[in-house]
PDB file of N, CA and C in Angstrom:
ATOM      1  N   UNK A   1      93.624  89.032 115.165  1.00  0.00           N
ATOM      2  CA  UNK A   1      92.225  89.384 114.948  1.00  0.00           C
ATOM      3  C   UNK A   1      91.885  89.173 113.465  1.00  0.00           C
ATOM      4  N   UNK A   2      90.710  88.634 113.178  1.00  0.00           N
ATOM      5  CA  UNK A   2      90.267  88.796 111.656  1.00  0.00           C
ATOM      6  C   UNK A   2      90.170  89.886 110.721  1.00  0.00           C
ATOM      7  N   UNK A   3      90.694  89.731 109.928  1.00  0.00           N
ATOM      8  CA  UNK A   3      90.164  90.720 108.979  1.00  0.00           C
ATOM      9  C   UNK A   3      89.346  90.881 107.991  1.00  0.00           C
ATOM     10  N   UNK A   4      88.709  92.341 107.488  1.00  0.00           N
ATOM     11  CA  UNK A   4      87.333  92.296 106.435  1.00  0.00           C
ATOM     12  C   UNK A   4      87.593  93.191 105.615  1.00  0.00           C
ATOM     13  N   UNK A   5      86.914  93.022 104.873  1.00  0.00           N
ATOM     14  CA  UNK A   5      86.763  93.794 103.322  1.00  0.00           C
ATOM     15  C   UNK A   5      85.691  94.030 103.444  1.00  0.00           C
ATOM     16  N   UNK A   6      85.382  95.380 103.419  1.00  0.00           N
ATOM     17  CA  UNK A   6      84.106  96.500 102.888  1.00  0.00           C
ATOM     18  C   UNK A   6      84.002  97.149 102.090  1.00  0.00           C
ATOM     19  N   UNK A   7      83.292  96.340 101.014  1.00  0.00           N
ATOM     20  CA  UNK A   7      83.006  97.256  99.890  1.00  0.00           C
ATOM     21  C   UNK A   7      81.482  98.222 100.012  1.00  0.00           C
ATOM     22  N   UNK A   8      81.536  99.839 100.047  1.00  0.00           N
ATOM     23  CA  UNK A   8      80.291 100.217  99.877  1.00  0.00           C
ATOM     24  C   UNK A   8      79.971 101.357  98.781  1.00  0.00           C
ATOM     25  N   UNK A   9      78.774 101.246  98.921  1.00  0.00           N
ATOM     26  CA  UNK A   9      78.561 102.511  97.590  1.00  0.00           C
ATOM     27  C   UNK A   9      77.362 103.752  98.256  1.00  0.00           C
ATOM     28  N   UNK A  10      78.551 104.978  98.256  1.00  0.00           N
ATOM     29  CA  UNK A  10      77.439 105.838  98.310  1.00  0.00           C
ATOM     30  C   UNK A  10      76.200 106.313  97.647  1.00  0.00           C
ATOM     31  N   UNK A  11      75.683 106.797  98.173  1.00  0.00           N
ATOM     32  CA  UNK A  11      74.267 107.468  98.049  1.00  0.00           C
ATOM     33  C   UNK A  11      74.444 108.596  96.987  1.00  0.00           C
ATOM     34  N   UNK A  12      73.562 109.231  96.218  1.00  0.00           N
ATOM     35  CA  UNK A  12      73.495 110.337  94.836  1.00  0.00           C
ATOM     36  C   UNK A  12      73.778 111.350  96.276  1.00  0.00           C
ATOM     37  N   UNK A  13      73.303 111.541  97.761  1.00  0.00           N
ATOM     38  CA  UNK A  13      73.020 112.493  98.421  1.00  0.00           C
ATOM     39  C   UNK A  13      74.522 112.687  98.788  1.00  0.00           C
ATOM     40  N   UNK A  14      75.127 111.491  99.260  1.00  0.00           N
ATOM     41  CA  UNK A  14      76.509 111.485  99.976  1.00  0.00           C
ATOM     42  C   UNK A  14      77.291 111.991  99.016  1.00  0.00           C
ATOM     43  N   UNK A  15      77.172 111.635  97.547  1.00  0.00           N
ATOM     44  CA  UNK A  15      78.333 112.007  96.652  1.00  0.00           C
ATOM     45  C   UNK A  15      78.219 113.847  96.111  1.00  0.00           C
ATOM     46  N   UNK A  16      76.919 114.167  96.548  1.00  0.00           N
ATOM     47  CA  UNK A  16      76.355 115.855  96.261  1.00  0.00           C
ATOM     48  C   UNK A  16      77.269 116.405  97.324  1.00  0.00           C
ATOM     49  N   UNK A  17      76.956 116.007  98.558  1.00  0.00           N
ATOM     50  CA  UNK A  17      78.102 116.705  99.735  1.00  0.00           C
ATOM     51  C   UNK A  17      79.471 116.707  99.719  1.00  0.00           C
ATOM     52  N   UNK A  18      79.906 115.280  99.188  1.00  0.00           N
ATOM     53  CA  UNK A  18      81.407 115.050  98.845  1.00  0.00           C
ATOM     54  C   UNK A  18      82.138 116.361  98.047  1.00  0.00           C
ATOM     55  N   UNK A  19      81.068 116.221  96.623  1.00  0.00           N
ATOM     56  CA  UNK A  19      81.043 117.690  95.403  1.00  0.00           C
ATOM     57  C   UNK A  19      81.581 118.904  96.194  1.00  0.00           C
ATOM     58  N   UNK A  20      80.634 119.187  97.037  1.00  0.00           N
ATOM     59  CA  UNK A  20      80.470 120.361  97.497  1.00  0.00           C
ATOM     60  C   UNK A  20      81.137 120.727  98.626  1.00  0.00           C
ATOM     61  N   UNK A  21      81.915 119.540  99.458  1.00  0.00           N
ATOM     62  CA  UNK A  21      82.420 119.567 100.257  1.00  0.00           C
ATOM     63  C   UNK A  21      83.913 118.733 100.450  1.00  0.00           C
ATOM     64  N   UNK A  22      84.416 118.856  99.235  1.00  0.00           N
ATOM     65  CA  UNK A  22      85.522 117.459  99.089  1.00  0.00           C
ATOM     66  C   UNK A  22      86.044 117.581 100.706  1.00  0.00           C
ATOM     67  N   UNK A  23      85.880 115.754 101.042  1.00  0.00           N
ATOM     68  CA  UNK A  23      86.926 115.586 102.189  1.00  0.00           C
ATOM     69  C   UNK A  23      87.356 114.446 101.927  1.00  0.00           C
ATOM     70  N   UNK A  24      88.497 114.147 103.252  1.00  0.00           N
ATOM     71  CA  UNK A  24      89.014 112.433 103.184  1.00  0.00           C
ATOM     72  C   UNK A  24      88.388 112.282 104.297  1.00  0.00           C
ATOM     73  N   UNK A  25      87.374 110.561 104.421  1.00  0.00           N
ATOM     74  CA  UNK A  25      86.471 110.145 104.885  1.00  0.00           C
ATOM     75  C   UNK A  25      87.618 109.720 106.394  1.00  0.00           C
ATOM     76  N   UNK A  26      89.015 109.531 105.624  1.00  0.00           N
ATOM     77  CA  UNK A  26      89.658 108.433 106.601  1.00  0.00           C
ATOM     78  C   UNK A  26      89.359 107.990 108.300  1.00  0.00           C
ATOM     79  N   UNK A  27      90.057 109.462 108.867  1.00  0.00           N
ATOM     80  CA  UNK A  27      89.789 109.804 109.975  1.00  0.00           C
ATOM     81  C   UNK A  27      88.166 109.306 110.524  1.00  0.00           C
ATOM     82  N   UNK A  28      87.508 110.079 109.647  1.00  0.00           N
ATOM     83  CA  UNK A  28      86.283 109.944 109.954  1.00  0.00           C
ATOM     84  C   UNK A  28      85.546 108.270 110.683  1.00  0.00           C
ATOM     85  N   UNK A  29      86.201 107.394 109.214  1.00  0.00           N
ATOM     86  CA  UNK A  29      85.994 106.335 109.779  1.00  0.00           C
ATOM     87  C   UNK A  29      87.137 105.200 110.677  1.00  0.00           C
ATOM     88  N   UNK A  30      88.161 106.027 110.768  1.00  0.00           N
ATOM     89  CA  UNK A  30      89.443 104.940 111.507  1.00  0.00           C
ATOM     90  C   UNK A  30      88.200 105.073 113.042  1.00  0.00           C
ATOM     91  N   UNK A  31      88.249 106.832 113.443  1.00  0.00           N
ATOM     92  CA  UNK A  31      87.661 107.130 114.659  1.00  0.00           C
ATOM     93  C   UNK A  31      86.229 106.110 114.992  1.00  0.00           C
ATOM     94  N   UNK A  32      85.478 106.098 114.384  1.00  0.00           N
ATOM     95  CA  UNK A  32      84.273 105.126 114.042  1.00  0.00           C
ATOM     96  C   UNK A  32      85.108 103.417 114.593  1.00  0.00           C
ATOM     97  N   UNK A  33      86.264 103.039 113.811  1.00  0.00           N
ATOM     98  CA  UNK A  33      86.394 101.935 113.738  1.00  0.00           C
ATOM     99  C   UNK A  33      86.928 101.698 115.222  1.00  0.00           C
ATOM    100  N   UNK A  34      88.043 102.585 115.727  1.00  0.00           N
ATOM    101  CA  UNK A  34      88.276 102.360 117.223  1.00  0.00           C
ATOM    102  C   UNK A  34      87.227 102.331 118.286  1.00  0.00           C
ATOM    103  N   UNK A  35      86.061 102.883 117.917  1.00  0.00           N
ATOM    104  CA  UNK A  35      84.859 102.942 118.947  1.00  0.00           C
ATOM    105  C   UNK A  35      84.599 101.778 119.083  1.00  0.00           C
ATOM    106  N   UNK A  36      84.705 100.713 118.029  1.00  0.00           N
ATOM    107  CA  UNK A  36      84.191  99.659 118.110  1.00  0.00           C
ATOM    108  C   UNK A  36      85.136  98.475 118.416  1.00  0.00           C
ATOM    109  N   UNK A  37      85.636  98.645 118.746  1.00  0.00           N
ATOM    110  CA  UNK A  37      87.300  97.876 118.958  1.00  0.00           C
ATOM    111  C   UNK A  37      88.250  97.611 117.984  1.00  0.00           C
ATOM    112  N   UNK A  38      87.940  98.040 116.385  1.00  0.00           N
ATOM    113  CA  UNK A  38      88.897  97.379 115.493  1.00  0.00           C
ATOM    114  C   UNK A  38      89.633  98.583 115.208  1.00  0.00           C
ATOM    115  N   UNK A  39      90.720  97.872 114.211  1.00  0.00           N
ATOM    116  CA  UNK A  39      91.463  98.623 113.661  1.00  0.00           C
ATOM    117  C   UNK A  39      91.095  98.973 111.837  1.00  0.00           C
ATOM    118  N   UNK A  40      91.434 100.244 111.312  1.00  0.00           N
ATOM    119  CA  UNK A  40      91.514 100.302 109.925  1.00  0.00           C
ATOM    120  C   UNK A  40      92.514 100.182 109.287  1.00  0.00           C
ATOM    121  N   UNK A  41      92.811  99.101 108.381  1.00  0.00           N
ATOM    122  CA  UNK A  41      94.018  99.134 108.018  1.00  0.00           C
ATOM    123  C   UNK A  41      94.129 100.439 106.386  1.00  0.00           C
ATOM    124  N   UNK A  42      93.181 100.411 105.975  1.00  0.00           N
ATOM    125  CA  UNK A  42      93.361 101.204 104.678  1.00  0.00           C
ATOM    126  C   UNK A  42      91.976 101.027 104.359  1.00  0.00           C
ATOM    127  N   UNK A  43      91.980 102.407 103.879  1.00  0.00           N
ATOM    128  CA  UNK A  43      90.537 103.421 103.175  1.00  0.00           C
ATOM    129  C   UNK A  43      90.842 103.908 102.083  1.00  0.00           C
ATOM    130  N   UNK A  44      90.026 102.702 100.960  1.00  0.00           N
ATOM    131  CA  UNK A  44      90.177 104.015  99.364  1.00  0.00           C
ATOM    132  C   UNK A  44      89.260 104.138  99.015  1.00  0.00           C
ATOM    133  N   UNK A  45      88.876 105.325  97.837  1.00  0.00           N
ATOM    134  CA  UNK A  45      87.963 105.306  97.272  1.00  0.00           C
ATOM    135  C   UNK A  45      87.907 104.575  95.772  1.00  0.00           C
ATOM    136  N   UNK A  46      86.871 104.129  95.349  1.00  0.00           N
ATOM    137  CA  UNK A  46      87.450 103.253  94.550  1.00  0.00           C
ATOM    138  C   UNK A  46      86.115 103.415  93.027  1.00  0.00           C
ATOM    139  N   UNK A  47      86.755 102.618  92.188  1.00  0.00           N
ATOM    140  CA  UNK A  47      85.772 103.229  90.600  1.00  0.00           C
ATOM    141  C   UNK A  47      84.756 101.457  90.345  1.00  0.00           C
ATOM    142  N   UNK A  48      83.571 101.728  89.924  1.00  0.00           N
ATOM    143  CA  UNK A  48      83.185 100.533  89.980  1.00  0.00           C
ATOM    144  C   UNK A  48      81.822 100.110  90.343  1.00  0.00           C
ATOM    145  N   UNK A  49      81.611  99.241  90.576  1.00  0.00           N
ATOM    146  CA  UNK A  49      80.069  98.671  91.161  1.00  0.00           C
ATOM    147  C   UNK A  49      80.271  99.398  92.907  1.00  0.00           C
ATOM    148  N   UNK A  50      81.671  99.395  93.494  1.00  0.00           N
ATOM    149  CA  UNK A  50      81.376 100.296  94.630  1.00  0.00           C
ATOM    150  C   UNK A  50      82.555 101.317  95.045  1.00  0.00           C
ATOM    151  N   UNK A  51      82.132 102.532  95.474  1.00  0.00           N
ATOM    152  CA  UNK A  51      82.962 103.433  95.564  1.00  0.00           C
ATOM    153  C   UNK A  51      83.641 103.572  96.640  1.00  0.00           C
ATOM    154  N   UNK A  52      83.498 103.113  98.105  1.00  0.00           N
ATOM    155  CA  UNK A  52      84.698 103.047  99.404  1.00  0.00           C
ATOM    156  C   UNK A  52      84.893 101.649  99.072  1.00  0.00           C
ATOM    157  N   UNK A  53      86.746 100.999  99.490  1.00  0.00           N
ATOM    158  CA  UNK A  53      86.577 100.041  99.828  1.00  0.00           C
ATOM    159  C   UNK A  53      87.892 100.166 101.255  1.00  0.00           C
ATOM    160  N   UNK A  54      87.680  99.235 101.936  1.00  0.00           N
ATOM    161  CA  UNK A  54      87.889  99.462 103.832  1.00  0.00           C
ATOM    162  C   UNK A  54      88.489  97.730 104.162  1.00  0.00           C
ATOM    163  N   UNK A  55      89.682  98.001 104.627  1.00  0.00           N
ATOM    164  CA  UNK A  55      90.259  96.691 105.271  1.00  0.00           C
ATOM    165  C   UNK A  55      90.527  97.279 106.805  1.00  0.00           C
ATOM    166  N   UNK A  56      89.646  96.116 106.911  1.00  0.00           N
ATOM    167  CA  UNK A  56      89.831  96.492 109.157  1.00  0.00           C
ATOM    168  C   UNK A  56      90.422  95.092 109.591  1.00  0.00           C
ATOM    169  N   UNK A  57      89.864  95.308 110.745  1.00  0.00           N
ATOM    170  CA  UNK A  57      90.614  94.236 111.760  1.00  0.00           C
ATOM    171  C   UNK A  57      89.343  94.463 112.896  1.00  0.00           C
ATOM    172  N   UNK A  58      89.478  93.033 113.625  1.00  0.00           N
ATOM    173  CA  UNK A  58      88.336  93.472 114.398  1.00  0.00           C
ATOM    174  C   UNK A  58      88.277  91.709 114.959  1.00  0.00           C
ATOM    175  N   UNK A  59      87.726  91.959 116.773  1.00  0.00           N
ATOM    176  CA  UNK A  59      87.713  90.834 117.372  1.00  0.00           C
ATOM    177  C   UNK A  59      87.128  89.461 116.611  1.00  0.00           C
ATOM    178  N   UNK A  60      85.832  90.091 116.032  1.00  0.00           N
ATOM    179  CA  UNK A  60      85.141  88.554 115.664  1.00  0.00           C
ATOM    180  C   UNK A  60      83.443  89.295 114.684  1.00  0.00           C
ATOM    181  N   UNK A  61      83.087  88.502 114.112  1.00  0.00           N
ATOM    182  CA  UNK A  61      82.031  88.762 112.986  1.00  0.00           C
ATOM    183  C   UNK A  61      81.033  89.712 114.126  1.00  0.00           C
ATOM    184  N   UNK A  62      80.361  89.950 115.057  1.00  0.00           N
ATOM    185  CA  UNK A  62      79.642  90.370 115.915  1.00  0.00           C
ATOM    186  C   UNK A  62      80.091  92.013 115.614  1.00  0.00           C
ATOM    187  N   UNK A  63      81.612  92.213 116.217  1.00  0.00           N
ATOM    188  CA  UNK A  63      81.800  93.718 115.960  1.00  0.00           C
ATOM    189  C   UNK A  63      82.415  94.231 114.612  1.00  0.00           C
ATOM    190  N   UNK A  64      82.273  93.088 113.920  1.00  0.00           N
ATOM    191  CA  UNK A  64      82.454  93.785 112.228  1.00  0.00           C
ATOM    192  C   UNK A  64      80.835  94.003 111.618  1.00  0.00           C
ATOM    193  N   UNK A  65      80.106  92.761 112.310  1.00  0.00           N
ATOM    194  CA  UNK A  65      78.811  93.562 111.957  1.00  0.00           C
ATOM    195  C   UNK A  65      78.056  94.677 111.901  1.00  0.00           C
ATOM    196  N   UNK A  66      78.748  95.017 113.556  1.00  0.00           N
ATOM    197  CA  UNK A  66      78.048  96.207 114.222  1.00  0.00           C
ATOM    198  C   UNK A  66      78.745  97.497 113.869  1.00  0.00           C
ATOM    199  N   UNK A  67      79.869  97.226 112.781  1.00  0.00           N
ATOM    200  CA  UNK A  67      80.371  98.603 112.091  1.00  0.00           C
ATOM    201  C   UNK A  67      79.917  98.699 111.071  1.00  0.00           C
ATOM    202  N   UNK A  68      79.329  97.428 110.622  1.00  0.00           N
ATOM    203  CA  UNK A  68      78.936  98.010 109.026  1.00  0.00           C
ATOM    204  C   UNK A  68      77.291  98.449 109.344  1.00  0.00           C
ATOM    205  N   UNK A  69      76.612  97.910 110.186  1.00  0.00           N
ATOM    206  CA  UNK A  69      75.558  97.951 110.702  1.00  0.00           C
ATOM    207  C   UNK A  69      75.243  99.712 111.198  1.00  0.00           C
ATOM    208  N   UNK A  70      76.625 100.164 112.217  1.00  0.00           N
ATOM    209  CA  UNK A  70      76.725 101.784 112.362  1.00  0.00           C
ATOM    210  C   UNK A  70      76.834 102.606 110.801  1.00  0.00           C
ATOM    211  N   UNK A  71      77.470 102.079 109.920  1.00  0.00           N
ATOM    212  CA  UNK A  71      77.426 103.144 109.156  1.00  0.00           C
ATOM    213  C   UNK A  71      76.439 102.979 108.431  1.00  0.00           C
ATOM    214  N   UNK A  72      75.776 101.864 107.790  1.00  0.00           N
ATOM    215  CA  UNK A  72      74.612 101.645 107.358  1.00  0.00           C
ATOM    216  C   UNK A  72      73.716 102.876 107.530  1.00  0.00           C
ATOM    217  N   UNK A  73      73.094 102.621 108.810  1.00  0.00           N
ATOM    218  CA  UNK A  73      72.239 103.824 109.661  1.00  0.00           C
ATOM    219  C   UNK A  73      72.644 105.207 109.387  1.00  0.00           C
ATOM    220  N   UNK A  74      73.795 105.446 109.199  1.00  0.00           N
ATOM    221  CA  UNK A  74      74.592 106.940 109.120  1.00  0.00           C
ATOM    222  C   UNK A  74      74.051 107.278 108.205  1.00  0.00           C
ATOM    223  N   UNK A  75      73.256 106.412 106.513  1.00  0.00           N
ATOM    224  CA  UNK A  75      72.744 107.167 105.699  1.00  0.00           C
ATOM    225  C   UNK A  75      73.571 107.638 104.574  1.00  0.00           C
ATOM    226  N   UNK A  76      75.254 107.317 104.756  1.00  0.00           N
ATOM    227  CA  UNK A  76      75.827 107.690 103.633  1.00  0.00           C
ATOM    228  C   UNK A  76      75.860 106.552 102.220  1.00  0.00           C
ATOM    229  N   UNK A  77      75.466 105.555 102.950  1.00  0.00           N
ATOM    230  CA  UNK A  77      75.800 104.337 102.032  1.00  0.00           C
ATOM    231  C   UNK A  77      74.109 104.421 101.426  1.00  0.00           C
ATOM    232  N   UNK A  78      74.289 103.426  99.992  1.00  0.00           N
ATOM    233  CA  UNK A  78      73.251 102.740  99.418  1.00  0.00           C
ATOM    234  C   UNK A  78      73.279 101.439  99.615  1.00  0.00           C
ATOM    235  N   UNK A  79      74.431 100.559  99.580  1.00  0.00           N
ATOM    236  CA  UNK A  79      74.378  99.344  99.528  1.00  0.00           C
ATOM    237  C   UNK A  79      76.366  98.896  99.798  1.00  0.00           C
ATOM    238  N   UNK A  80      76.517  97.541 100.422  1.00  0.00           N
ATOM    239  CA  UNK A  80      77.586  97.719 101.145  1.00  0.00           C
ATOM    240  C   UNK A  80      77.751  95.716 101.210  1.00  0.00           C
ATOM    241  N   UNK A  81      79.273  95.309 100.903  1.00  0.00           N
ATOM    242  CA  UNK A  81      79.403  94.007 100.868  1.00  0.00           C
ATOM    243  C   UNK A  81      80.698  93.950 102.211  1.00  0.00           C
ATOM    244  N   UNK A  82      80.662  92.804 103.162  1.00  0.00           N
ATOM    245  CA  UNK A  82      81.974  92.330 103.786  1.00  0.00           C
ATOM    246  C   UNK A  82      82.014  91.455 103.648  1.00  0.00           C
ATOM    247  N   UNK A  83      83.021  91.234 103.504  1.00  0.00           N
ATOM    248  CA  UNK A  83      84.130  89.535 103.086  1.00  0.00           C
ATOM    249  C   UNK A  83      85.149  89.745 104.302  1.00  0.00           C
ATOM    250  N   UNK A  84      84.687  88.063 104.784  1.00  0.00           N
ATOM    251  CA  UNK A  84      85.837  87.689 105.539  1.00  0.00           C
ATOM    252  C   UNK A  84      86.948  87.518 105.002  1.00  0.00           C
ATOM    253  N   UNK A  85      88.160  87.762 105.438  1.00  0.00           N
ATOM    254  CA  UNK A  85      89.565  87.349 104.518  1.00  0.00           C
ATOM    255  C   UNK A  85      89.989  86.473 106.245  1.00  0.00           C
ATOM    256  N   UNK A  86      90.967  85.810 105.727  1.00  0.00           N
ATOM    257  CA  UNK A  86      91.605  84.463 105.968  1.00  0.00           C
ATOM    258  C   UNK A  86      92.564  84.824 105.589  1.00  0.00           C
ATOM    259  N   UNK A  87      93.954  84.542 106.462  1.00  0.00           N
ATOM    260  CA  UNK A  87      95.494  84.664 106.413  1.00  0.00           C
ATOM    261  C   UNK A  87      96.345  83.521 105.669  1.00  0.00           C
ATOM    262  N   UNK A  88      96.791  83.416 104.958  1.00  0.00           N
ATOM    263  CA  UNK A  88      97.387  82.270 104.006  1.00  0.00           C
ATOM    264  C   UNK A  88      97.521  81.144 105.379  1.00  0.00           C
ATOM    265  N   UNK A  89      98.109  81.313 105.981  1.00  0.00           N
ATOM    266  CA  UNK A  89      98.778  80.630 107.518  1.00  0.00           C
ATOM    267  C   UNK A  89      97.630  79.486 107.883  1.00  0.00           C
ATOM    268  N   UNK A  90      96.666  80.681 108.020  1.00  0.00           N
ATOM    269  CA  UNK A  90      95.355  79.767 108.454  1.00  0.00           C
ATOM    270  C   UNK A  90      94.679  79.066 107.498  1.00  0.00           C
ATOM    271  N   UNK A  91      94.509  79.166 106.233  1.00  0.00           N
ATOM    272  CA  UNK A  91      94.186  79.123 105.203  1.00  0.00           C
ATOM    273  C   UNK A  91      94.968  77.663 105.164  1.00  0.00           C
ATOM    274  N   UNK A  92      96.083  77.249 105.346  1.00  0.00           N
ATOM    275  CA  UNK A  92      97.075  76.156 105.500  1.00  0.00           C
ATOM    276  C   UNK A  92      96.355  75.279 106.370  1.00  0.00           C
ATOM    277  N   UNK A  93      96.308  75.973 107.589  1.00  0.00           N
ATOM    278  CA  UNK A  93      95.100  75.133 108.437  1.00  0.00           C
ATOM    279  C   UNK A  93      93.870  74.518 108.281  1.00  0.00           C
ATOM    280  N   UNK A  94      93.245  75.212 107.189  1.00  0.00           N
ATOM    281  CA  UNK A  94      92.027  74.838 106.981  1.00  0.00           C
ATOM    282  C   UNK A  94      92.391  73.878 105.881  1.00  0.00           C
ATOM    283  N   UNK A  95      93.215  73.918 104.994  1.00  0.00           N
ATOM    284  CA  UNK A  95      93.367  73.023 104.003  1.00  0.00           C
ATOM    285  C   UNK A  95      94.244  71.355 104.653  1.00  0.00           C
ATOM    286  N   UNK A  96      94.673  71.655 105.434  1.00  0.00           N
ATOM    287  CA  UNK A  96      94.993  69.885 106.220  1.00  0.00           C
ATOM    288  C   UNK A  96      93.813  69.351 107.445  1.00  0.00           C
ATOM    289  N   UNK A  97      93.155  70.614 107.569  1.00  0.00           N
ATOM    290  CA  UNK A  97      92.069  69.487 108.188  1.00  0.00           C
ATOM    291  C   UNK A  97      91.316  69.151 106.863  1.00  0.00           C
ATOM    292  N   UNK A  98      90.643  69.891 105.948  1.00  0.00           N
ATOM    293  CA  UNK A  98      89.942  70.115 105.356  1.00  0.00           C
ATOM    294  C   UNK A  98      90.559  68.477 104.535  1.00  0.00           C
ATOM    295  N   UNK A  99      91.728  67.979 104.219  1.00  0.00           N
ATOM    296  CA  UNK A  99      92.346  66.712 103.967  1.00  0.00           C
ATOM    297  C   UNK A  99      92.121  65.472 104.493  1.00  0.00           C
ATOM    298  N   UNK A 100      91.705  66.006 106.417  1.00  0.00           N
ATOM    299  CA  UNK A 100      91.265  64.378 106.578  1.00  0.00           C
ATOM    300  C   UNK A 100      90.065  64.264 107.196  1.00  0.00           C
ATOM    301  N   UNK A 101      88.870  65.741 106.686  1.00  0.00           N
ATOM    302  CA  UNK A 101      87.844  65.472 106.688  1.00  0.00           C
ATOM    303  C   UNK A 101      87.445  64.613 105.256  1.00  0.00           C
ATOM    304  N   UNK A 102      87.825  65.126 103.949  1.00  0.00           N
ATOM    305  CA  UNK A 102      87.717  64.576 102.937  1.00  0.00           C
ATOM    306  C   UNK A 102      87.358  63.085 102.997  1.00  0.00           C
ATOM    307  N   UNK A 103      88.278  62.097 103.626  1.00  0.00           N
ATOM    308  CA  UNK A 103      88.297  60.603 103.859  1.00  0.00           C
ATOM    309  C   UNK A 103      87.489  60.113 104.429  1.00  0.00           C
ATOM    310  N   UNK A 104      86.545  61.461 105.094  1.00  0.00           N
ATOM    311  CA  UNK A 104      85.314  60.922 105.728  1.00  0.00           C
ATOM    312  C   UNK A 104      83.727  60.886 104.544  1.00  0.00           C
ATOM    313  N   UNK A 105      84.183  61.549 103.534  1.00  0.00           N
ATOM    314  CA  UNK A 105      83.166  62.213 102.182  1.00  0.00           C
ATOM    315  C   UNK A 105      83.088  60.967 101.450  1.00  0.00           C
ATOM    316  N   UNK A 106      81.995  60.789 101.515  1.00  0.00           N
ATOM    317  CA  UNK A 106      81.708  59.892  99.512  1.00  0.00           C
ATOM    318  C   UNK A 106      80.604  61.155  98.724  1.00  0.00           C
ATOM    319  N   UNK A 107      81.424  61.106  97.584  1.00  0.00           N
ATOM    320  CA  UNK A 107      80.732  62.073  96.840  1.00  0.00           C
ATOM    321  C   UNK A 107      79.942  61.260  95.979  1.00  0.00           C
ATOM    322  N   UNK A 108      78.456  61.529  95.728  1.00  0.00           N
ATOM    323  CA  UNK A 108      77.142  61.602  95.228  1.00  0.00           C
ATOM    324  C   UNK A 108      77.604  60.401  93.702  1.00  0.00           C
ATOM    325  N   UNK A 109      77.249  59.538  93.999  1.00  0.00           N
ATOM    326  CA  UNK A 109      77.551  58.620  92.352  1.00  0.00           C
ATOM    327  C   UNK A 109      76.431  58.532  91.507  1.00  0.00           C
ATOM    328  N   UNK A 110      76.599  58.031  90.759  1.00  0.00           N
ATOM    329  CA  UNK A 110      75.964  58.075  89.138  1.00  0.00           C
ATOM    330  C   UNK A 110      74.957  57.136  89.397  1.00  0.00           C
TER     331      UNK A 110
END
């Protein structure tokens, strides 16, 4: 299954409750992530332009959407990035086709 990178950043509101309520989100969102068919591989919190960042697993872009799409709505987030990641393996794959598509390219001349 593919995997993603979610970077998000809470809300001034989400981080007042956090204050006042320290928890670990983990659970919270592994449970979230099995609803939707994927897996979580690791939940941190993190320092920066964004404060969760989330490696899942998950059938295909449709139900990684529709998780970032669920928590979106939940209201804890302000703003939120996913990146597809690619397995070196495949990544191999893409770089030998990606070789004899090339031979089909003329690049733009002078």
């Amino acid at each position: 299954m593919p995997m993603y990178l979610f970077q998000g950043k809470y809300t001034v509101e989400s981080f007042k409750r956090l204050v006042d309520n320290p928890q670990d989100r983990t659970e919270v969102v592994r449970k979230m992530t099995e609803a939707g068919g994927g897996k979580l591989h690791h939940l941190f919190f993190a320092f920066g332009n964004y404060d969760v960042v989330a490696l899942f697993e998950f059938a295909d872009n449709e139900a990684a959407a529709a998780q970032v799409m669920a928590a979106a709505a939940g209201g804890s987030l302000s703003a939120g990035k996913t990146t597809v990641l690619m397995s070196y393996p495949d990544a191999v794959k893409a770089m030998k086709k990606a070789k004899s598509i090339a031979k089909a390219y003329t690049p733009v001349k002078a």
